[in-house]
N, C-alpha and C. Protein backbone atom coordinates (compact mmCIF):
# COMPACT_ATOMS: atom_id res chain seq x y z
N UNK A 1 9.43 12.98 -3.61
CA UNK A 1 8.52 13.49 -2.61
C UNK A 1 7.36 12.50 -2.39
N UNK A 2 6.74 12.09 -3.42
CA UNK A 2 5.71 10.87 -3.05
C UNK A 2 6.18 9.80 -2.54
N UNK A 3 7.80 9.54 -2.88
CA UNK A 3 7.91 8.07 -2.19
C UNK A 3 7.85 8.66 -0.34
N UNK A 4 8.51 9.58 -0.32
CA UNK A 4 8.68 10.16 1.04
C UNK A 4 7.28 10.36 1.51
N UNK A 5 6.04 10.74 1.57
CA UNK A 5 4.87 10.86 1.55
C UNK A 5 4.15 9.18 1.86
N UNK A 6 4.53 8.54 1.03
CA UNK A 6 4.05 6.78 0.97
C UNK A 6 4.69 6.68 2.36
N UNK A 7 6.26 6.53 2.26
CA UNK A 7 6.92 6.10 3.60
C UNK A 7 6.30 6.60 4.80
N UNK A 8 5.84 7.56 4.94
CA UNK A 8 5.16 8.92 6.50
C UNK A 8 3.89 8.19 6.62
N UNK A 9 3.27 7.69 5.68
CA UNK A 9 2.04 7.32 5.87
C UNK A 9 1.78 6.08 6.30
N UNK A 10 3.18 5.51 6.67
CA UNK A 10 2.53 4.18 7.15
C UNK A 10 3.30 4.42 8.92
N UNK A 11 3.38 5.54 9.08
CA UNK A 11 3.57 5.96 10.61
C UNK A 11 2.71 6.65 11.16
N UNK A 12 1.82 7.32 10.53
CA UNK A 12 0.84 7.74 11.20
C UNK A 12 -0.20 7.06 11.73
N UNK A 13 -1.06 7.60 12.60
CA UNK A 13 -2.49 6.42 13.57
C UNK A 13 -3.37 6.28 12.45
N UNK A 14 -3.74 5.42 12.68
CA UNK A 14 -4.92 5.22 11.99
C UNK A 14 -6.19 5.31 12.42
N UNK A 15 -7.24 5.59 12.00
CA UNK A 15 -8.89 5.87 12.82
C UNK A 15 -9.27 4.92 12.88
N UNK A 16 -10.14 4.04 13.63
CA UNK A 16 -10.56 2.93 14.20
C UNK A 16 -12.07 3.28 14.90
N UNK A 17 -12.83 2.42 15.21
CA UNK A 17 -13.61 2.89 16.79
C UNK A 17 -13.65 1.28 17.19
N UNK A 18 -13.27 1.31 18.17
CA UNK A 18 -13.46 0.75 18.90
C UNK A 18 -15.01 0.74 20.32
N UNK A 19 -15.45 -0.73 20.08
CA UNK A 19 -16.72 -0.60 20.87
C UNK A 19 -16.20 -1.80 21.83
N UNK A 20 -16.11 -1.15 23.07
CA UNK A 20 -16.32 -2.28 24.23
C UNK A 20 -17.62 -2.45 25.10
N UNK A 21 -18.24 -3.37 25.31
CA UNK A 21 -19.39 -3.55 26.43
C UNK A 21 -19.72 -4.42 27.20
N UNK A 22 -20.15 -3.45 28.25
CA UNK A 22 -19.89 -4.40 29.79
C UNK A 22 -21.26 -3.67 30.42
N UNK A 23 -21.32 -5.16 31.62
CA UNK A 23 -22.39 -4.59 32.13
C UNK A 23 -21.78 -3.83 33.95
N UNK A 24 -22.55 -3.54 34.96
CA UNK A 24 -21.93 -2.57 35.70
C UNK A 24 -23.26 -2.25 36.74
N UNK A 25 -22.44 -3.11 37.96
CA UNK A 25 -23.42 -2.93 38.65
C UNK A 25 -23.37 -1.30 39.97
N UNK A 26 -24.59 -1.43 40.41
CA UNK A 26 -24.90 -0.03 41.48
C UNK A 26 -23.22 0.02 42.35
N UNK A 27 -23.45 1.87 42.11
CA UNK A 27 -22.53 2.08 42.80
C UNK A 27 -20.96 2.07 42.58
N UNK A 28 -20.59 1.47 41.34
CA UNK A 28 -19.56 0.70 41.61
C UNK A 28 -18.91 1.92 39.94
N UNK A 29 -17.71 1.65 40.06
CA UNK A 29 -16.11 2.35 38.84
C UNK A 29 -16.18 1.37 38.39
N UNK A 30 -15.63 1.60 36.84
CA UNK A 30 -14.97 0.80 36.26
C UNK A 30 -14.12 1.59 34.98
N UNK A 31 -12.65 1.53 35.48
CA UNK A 31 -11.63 2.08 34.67
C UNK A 31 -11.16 1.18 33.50
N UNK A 32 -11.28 2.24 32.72
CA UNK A 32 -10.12 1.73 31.87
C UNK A 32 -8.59 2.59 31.23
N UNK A 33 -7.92 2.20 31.08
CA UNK A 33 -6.47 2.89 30.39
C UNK A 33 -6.27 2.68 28.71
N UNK A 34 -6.37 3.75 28.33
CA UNK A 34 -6.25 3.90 26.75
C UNK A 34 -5.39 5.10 26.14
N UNK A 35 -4.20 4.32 25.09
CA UNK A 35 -3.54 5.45 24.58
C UNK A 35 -3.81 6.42 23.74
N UNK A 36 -3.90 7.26 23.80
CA UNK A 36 -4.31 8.57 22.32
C UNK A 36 -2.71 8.93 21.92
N UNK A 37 -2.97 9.40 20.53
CA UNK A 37 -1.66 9.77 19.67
C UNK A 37 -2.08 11.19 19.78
N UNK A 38 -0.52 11.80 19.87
CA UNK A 38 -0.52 13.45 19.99
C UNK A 38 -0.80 13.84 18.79
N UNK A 39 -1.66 15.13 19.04
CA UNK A 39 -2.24 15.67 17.52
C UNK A 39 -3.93 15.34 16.84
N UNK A 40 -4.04 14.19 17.34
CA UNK A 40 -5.28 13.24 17.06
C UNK A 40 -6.41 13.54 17.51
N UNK A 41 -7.83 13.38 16.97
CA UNK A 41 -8.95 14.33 17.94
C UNK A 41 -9.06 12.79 18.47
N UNK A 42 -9.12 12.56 19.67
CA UNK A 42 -9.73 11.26 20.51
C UNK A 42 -11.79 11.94 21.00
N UNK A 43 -12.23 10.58 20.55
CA UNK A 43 -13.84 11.25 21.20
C UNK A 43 -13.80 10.00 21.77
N UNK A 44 -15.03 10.16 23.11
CA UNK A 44 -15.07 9.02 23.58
C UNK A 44 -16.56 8.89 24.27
N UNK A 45 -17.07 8.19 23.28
CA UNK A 45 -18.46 8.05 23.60
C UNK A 45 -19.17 6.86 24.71
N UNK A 46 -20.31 7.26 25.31
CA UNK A 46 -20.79 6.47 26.46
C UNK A 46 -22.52 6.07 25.71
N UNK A 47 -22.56 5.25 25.89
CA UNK A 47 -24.12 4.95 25.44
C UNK A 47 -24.93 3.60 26.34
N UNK A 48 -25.38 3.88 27.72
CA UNK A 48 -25.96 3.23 28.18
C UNK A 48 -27.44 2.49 27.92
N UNK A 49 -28.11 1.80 28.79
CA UNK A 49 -28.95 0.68 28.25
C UNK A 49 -30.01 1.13 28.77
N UNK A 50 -30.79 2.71 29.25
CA UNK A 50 -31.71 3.72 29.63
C UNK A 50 -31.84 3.23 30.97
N UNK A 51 -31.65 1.74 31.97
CA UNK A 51 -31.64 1.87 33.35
C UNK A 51 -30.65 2.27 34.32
N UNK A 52 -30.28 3.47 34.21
CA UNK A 52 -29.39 4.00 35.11
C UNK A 52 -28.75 5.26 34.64
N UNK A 53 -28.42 6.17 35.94
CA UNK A 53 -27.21 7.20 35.46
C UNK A 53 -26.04 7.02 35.69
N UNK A 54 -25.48 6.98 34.40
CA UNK A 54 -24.14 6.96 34.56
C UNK A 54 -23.22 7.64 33.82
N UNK A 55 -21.99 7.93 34.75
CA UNK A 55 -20.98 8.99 34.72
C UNK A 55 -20.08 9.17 34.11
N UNK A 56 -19.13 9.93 32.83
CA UNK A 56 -18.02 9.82 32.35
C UNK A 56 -16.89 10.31 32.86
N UNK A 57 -16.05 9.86 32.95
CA UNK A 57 -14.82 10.93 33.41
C UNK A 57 -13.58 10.93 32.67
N UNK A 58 -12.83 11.31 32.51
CA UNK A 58 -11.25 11.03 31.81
C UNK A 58 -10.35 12.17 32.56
N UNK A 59 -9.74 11.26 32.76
CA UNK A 59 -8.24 12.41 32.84
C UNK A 59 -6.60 11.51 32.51
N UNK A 60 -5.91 12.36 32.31
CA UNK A 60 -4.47 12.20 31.57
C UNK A 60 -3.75 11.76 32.49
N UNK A 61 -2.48 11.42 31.85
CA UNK A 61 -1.84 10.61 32.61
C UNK A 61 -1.35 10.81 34.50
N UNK A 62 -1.32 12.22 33.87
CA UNK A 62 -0.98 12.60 35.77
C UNK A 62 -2.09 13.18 36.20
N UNK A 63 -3.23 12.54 36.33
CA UNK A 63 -4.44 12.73 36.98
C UNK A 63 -5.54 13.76 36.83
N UNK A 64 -5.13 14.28 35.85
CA UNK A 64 -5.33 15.78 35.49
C UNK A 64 -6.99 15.49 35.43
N UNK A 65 -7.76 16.07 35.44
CA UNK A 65 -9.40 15.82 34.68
C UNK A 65 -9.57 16.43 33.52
N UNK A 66 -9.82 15.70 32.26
CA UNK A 66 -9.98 16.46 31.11
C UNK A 66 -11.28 16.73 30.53
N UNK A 67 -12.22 15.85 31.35
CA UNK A 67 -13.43 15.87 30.71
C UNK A 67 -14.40 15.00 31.75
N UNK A 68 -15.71 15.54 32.33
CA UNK A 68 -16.70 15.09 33.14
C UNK A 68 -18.11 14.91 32.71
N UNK A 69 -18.59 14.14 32.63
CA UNK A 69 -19.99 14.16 32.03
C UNK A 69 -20.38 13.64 33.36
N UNK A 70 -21.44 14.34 34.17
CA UNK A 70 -22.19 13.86 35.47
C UNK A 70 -23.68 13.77 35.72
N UNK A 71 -23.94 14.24 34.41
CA UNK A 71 -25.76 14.76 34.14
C UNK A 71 -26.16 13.04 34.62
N UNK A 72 -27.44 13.40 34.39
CA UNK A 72 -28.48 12.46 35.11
C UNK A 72 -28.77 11.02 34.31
N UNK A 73 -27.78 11.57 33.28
CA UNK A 73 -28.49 10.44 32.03
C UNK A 73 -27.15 9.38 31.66
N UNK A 74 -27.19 8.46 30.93
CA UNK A 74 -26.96 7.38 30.68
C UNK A 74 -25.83 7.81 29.24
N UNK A 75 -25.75 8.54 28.82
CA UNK A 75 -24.99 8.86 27.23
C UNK A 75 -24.05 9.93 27.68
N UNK A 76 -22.94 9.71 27.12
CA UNK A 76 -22.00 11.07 27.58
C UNK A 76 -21.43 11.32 25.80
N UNK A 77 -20.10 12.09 25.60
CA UNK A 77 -19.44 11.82 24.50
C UNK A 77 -18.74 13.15 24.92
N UNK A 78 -17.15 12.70 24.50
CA UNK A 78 -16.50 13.63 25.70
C UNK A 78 -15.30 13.52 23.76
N UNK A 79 -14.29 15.25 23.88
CA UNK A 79 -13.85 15.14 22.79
C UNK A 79 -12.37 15.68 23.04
N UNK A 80 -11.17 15.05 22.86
CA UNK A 80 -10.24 16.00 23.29
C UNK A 80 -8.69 16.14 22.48
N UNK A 81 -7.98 16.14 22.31
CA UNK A 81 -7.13 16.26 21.06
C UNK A 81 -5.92 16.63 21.67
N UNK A 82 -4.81 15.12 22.60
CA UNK A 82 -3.56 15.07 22.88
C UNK A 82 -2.79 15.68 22.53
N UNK A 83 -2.07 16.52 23.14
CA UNK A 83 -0.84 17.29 23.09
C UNK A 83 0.52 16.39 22.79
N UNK A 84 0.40 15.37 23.52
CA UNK A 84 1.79 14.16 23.16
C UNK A 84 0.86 12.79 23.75
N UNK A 85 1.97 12.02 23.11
CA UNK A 85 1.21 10.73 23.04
C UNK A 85 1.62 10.30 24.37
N UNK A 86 0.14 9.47 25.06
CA UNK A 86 -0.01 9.11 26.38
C UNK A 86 -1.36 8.18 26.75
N UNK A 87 -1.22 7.39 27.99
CA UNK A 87 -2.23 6.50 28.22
C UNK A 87 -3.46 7.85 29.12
N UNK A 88 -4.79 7.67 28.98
CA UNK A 88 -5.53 8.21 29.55
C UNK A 88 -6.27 7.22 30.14
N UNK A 89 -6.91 7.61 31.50
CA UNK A 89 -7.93 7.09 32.24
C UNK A 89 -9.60 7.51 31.50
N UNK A 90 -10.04 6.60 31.70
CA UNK A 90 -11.96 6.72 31.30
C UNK A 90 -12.56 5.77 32.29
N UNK A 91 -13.19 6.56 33.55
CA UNK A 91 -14.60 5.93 34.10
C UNK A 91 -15.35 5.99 33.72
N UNK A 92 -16.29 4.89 34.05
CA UNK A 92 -17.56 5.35 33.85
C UNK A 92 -18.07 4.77 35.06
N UNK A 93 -18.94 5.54 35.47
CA UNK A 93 -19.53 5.13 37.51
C UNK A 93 -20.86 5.07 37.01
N UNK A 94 -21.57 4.17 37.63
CA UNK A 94 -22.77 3.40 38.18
C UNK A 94 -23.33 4.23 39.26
N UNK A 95 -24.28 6.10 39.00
CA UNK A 95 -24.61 6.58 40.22
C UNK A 95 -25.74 6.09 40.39
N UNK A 96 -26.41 4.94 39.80
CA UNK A 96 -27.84 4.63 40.47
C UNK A 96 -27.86 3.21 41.33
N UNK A 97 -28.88 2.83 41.66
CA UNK A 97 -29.46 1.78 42.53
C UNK A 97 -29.35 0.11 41.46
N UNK A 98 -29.62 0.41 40.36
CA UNK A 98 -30.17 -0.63 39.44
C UNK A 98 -28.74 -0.47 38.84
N UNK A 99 -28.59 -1.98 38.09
CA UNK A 99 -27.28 -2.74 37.47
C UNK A 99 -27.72 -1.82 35.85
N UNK A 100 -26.78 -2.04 35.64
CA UNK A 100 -26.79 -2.11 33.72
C UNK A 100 -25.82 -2.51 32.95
N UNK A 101 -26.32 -2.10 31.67
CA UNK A 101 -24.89 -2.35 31.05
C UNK A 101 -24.76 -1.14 29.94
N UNK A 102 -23.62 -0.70 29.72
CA UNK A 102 -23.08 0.26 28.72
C UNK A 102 -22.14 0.04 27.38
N UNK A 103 -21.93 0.49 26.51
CA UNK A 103 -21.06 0.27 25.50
C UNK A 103 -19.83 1.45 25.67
N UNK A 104 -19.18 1.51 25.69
CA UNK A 104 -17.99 2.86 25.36
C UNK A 104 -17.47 2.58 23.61
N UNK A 105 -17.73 3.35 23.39
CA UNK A 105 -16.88 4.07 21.63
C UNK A 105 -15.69 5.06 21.94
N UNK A 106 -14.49 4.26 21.28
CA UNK A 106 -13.58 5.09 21.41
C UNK A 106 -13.18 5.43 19.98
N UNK A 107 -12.32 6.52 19.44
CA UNK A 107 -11.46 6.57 18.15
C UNK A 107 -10.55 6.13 18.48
């Protein structure tokens, strides 16, 4: 049973975070495509640079919306836990006048 246990464990995901950052000017999307493993809690954090509001969004592979952060502010953190494994969409939109830049945290 433990060898069987050792073997399973090198198939399962592993936790990670991943930090990407970019900057992002007025007005403007910027997508990205990221896979989550079914079963897995995926969070996906937004942490902007305090000049600007900006927007989170995600949705699943067939367009679905799973999660919106639209408030006025610059930080989102959105949490959701795949049914089967699949690529998801994450915006984040630029609703102000002034450029910035943001970090995204993913698991």
């Amino acid at each position: 049973m433990l060898a069987r246990s050792i073997a399973e464990a090198g198939r399962q995901p592993t936790r990670s975070v991943i930090r990407a950052s970019r900057s992002i000017d007025p007005g403007i999307a910027q997508v990205w495509s990221i896979p989550f493993f079914a079963g897995s809690l995926a969070e996906i954090g937004l942490m902007g640079d305090g000049k600007a509001d900006l927007d989170l969004a995600i949705a699943d592979a067939e367009g679905r919306a799973l999660c919106l952060d639209s408030g006025p502010s610059d930080r989102a953190l959105c949490s959701l836990r795949p049914v089967e494994n699949q690529t998801y969409t994450i915006t984040v939109t630029n609703r102000s006048e002034t450029a910035a830049s943001y970090s995204l945290l993913i698991n």
